[in-house]
C-alpha atoms as a PDB file:
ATOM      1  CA  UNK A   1      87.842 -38.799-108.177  1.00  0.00           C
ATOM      2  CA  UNK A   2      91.977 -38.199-107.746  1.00  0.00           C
ATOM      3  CA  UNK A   3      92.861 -36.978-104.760  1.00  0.00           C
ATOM      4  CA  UNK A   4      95.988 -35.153-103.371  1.00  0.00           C
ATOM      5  CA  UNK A   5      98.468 -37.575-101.094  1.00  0.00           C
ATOM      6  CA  UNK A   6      96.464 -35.267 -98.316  1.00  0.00           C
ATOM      7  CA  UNK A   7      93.307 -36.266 -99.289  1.00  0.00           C
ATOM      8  CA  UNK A   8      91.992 -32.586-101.151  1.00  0.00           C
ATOM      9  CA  UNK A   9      89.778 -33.543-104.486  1.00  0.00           C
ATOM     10  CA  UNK A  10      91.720 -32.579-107.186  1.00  0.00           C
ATOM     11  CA  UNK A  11      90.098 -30.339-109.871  1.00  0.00           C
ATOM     12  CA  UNK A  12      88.991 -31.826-113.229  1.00  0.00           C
ATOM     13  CA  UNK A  13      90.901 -30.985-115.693  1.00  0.00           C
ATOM     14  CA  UNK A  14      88.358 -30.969-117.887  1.00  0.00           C
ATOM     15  CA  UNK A  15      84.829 -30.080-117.075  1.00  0.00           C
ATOM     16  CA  UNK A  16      81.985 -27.380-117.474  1.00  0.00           C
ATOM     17  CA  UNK A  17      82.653 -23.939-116.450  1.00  0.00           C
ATOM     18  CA  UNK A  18      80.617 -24.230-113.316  1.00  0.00           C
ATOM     19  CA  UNK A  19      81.960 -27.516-112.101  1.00  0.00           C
ATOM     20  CA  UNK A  20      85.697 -26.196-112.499  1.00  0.00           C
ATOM     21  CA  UNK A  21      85.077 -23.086-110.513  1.00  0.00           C
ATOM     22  CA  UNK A  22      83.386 -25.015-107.746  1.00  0.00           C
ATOM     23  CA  UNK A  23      85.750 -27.383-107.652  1.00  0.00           C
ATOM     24  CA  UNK A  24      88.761 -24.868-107.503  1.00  0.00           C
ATOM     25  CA  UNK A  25      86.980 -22.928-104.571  1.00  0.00           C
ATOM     26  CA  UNK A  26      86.539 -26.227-102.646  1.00  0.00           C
ATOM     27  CA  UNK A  27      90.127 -27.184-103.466  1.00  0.00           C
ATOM     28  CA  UNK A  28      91.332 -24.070-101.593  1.00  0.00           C
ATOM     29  CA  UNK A  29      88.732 -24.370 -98.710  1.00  0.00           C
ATOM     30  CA  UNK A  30      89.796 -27.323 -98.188  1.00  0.00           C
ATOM     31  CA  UNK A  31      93.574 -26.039 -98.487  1.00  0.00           C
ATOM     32  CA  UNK A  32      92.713 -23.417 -95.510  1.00  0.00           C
ATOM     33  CA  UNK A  33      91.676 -26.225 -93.301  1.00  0.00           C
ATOM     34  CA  UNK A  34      94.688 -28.089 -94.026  1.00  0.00           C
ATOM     35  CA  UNK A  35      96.870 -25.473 -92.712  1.00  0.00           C
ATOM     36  CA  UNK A  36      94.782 -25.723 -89.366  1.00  0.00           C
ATOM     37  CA  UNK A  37      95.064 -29.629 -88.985  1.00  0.00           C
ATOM     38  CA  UNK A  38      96.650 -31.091 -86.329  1.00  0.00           C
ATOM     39  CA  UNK A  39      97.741 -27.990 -84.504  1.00  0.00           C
ATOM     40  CA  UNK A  40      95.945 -26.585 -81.183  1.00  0.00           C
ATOM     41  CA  UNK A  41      94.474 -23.716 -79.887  1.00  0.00           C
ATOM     42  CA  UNK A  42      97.857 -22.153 -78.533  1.00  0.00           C
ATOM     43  CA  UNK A  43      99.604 -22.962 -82.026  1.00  0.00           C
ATOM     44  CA  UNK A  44      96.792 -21.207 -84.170  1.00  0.00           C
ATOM     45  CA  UNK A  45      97.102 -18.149 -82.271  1.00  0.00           C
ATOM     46  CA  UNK A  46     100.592 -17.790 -82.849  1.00  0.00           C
ATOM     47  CA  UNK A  47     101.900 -14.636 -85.219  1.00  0.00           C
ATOM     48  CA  UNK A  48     105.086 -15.975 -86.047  1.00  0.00           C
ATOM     49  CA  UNK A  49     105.796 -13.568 -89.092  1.00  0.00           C
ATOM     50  CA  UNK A  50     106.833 -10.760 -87.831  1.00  0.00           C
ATOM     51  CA  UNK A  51     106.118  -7.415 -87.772  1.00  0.00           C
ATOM     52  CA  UNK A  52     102.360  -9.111 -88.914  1.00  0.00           C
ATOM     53  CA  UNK A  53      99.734 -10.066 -86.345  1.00  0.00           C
ATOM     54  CA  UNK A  54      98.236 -12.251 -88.502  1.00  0.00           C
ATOM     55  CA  UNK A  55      97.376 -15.695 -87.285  1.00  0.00           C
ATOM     56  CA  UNK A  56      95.991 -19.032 -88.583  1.00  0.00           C
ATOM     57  CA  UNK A  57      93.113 -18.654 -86.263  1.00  0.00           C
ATOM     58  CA  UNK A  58      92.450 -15.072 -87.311  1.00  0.00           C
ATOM     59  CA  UNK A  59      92.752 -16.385 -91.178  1.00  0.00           C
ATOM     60  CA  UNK A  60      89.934 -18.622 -90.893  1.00  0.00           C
ATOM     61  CA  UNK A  61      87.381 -16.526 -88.845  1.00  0.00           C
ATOM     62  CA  UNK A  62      88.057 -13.780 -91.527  1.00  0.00           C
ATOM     63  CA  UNK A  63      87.566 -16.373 -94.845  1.00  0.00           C
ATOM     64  CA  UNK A  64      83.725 -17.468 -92.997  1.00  0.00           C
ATOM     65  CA  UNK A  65      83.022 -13.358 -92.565  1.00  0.00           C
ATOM     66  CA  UNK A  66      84.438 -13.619 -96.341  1.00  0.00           C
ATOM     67  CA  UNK A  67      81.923 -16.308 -97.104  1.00  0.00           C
ATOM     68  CA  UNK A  68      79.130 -14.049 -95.619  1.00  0.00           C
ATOM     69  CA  UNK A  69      79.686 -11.002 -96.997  1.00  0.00           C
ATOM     70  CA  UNK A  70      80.111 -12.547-100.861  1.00  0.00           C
ATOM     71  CA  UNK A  71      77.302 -14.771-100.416  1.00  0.00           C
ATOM     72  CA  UNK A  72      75.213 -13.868 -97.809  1.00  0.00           C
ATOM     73  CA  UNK A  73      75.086 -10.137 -98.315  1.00  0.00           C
ATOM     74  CA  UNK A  74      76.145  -9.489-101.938  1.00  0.00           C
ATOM     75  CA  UNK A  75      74.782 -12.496-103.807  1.00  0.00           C
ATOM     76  CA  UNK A  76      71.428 -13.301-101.934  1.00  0.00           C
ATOM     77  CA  UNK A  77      71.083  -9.592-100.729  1.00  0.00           C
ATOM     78  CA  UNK A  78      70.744 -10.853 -97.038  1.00  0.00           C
ATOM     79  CA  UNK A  79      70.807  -8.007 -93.987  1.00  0.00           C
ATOM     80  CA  UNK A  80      73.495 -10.178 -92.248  1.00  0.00           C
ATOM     81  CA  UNK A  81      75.298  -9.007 -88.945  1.00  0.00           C
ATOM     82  CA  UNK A  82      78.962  -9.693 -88.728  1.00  0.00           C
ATOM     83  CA  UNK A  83      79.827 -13.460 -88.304  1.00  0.00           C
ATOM     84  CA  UNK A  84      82.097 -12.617 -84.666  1.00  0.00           C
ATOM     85  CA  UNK A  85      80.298  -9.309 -82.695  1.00  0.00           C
ATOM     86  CA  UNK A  86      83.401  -8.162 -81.672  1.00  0.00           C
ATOM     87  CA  UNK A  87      85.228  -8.396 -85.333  1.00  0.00           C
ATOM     88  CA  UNK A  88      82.782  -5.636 -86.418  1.00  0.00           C
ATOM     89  CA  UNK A  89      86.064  -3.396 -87.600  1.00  0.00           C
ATOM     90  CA  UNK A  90      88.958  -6.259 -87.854  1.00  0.00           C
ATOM     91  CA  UNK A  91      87.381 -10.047 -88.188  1.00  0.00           C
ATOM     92  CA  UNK A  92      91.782 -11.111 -87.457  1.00  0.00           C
ATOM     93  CA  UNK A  93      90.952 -10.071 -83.580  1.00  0.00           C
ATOM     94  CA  UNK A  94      91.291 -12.873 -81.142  1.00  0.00           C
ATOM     95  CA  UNK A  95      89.440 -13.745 -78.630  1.00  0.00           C
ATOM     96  CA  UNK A  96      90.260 -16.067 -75.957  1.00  0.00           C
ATOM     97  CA  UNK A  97      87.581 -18.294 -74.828  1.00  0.00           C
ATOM     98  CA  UNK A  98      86.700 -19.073 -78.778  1.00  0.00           C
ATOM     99  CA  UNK A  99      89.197 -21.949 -80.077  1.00  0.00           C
ATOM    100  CA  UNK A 100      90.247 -23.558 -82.974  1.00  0.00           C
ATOM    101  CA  UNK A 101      87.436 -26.400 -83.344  1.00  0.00           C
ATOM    102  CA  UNK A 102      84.625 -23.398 -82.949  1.00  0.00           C
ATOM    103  CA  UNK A 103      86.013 -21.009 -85.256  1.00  0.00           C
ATOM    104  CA  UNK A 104      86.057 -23.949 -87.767  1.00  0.00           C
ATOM    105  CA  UNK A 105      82.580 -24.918 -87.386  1.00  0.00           C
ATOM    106  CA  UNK A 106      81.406 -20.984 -87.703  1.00  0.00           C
ATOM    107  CA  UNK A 107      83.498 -21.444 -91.050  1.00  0.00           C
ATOM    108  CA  UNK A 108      82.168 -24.612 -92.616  1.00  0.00           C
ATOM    109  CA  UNK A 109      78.692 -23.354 -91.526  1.00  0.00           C
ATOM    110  CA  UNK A 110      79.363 -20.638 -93.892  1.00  0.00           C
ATOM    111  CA  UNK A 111      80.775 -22.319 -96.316  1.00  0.00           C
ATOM    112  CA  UNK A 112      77.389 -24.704 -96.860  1.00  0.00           C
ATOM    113  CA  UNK A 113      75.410 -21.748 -96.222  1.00  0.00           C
ATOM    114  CA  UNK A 114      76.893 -20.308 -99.434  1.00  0.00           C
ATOM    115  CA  UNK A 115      76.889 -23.311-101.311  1.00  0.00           C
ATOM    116  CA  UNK A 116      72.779 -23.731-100.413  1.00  0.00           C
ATOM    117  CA  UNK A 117      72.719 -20.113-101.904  1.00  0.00           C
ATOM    118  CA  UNK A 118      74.499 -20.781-105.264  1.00  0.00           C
ATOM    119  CA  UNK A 119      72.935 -24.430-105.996  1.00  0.00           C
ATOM    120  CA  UNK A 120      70.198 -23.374-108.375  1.00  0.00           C
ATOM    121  CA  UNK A 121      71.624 -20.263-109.513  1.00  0.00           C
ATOM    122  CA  UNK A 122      73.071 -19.054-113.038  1.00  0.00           C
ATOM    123  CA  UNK A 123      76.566 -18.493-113.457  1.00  0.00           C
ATOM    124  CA  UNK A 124      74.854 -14.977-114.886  1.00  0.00           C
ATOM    125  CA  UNK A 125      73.055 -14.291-112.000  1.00  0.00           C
ATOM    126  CA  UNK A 126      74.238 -11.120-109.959  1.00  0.00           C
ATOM    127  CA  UNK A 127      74.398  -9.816-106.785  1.00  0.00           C
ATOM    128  CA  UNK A 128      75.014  -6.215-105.870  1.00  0.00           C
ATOM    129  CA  UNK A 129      77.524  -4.197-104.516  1.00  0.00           C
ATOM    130  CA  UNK A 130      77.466  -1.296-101.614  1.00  0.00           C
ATOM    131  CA  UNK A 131      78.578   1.876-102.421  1.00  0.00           C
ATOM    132  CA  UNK A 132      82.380   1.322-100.869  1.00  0.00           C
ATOM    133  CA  UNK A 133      82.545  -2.252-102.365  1.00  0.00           C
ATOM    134  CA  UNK A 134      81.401  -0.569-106.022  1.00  0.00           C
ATOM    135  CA  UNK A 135      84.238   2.421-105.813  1.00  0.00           C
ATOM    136  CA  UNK A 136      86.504  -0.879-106.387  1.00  0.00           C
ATOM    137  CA  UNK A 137      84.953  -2.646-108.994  1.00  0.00           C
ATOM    138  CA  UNK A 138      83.512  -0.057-110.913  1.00  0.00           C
ATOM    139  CA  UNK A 139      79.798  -1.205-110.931  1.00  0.00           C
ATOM    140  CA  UNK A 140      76.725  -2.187-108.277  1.00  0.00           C
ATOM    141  CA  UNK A 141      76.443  -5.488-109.860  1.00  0.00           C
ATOM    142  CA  UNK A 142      78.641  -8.677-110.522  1.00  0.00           C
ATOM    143  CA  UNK A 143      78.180 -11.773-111.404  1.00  0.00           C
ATOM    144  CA  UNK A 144      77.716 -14.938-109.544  1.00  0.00           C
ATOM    145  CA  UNK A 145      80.965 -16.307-112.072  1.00  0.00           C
ATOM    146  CA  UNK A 146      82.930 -12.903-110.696  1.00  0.00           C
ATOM    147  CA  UNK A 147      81.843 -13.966-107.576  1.00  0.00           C
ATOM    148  CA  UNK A 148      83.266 -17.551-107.484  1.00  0.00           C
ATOM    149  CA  UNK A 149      86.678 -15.976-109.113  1.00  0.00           C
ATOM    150  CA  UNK A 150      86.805 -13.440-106.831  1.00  0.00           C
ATOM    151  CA  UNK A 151      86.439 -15.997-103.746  1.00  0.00           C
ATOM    152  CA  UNK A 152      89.389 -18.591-105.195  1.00  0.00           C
ATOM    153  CA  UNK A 153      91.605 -15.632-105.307  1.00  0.00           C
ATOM    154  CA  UNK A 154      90.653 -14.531-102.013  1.00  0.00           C
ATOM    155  CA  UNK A 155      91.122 -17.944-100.670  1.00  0.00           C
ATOM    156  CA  UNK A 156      94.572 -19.104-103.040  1.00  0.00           C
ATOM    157  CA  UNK A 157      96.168 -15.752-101.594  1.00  0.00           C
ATOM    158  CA  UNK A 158      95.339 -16.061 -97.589  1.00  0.00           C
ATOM    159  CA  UNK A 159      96.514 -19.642 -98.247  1.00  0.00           C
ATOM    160  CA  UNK A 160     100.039 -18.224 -99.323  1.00  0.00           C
ATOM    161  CA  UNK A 161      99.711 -16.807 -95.990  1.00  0.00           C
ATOM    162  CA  UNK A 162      98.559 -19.962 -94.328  1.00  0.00           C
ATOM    163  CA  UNK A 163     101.765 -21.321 -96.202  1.00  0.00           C
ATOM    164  CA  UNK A 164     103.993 -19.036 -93.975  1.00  0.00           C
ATOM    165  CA  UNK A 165     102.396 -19.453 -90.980  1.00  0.00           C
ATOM    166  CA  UNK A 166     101.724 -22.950 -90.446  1.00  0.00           C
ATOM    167  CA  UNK A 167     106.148 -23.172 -91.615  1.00  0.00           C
ATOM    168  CA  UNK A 168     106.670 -21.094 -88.897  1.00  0.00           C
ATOM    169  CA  UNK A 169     105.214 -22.472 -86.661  1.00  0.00           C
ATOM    170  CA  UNK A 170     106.203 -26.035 -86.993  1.00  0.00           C
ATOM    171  CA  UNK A 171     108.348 -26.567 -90.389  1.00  0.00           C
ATOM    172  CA  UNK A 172     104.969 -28.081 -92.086  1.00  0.00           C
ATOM    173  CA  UNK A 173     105.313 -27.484 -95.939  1.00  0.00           C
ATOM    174  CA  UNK A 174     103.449 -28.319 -99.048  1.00  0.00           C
ATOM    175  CA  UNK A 175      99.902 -27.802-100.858  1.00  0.00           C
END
């Protein structure tokens, strides 16, 4: 196994389909935490890219209510409620008696939730869409392979993000 100087598994470069998408997703999950270690609960609520409210905090609680709608309520077909109650319209919002080592937990408890759903699944098998999420992809049904695309983009773009913010806040750069 080669690791990054950080410690993140790198991805095979050569391996089955399966194992390379699963390994890319877990690459940036791992990327997301990253971005969070070694700060505290003041620094991960910090918006320091203005005019944006965005926050490190806010990125992760919305990646595990990303996790549970993909998995959870698309893939297994699961009647889930909303990972934070009071997220219900924006999972970003803040609240101040949850911190940093919480809203990771909630996040990694997601994350092996959905990888308990996937482990004996198809590549082929498909979950379905609601109405509003199949307006944007133009059907009810994707695949568990769109599915695992779909979630590294989600995560390699809100880690661009991550990127910004965690500079911002204290000059950290890199992977």
């Amino acid at each position: 196994m080669v690791t990054t100087p950080d410690g993140r598994r790198v991805p095979p470069p050569q391996a089955d389909e399966r194992t390379m998408l699963e390994a890319w997703l877990d690459f940036h999950r791992a990327t997301l935490a990253l971005k969070c270690a070694g700060l505290d609960d003041r620094q991960v609520r910090l918006s320091p890219v203005a005019p944006s409210s965005m926050t490190l905090l806010g990125l992760v609680q919305h990646m595990a209510e990303v996790e549970r709608n993909w998995f959870q309520r698309v893939f297994a077909g699961q009647d889930v409620p909303v990972v934070f109650e009071e997220g219900k319209e924006d999972d970003f919002a803040l609240v101040p008696d949850r911190g940093l080592d919480e809203v990771l937990a909630t996040w990694q408890e997601e994350v092996a939730h959905s990888r308990r759903l996937t482990a004996d699944s198809s590549l082929d098998d498909s979950g379905r869409l609601s109405e509003f999420e199949a307006g944007h992809v133009g059907s009810h049904e994707v695949s568990l392979r769109w599915i695992l695309v779909h979630m590294i983009e989600e995560y390699a773009r809100h880690n661009g993000h991550a990127d910004l913010l965690r500079e911002s806040i204290d000059g950290v750069t890199g992977a």
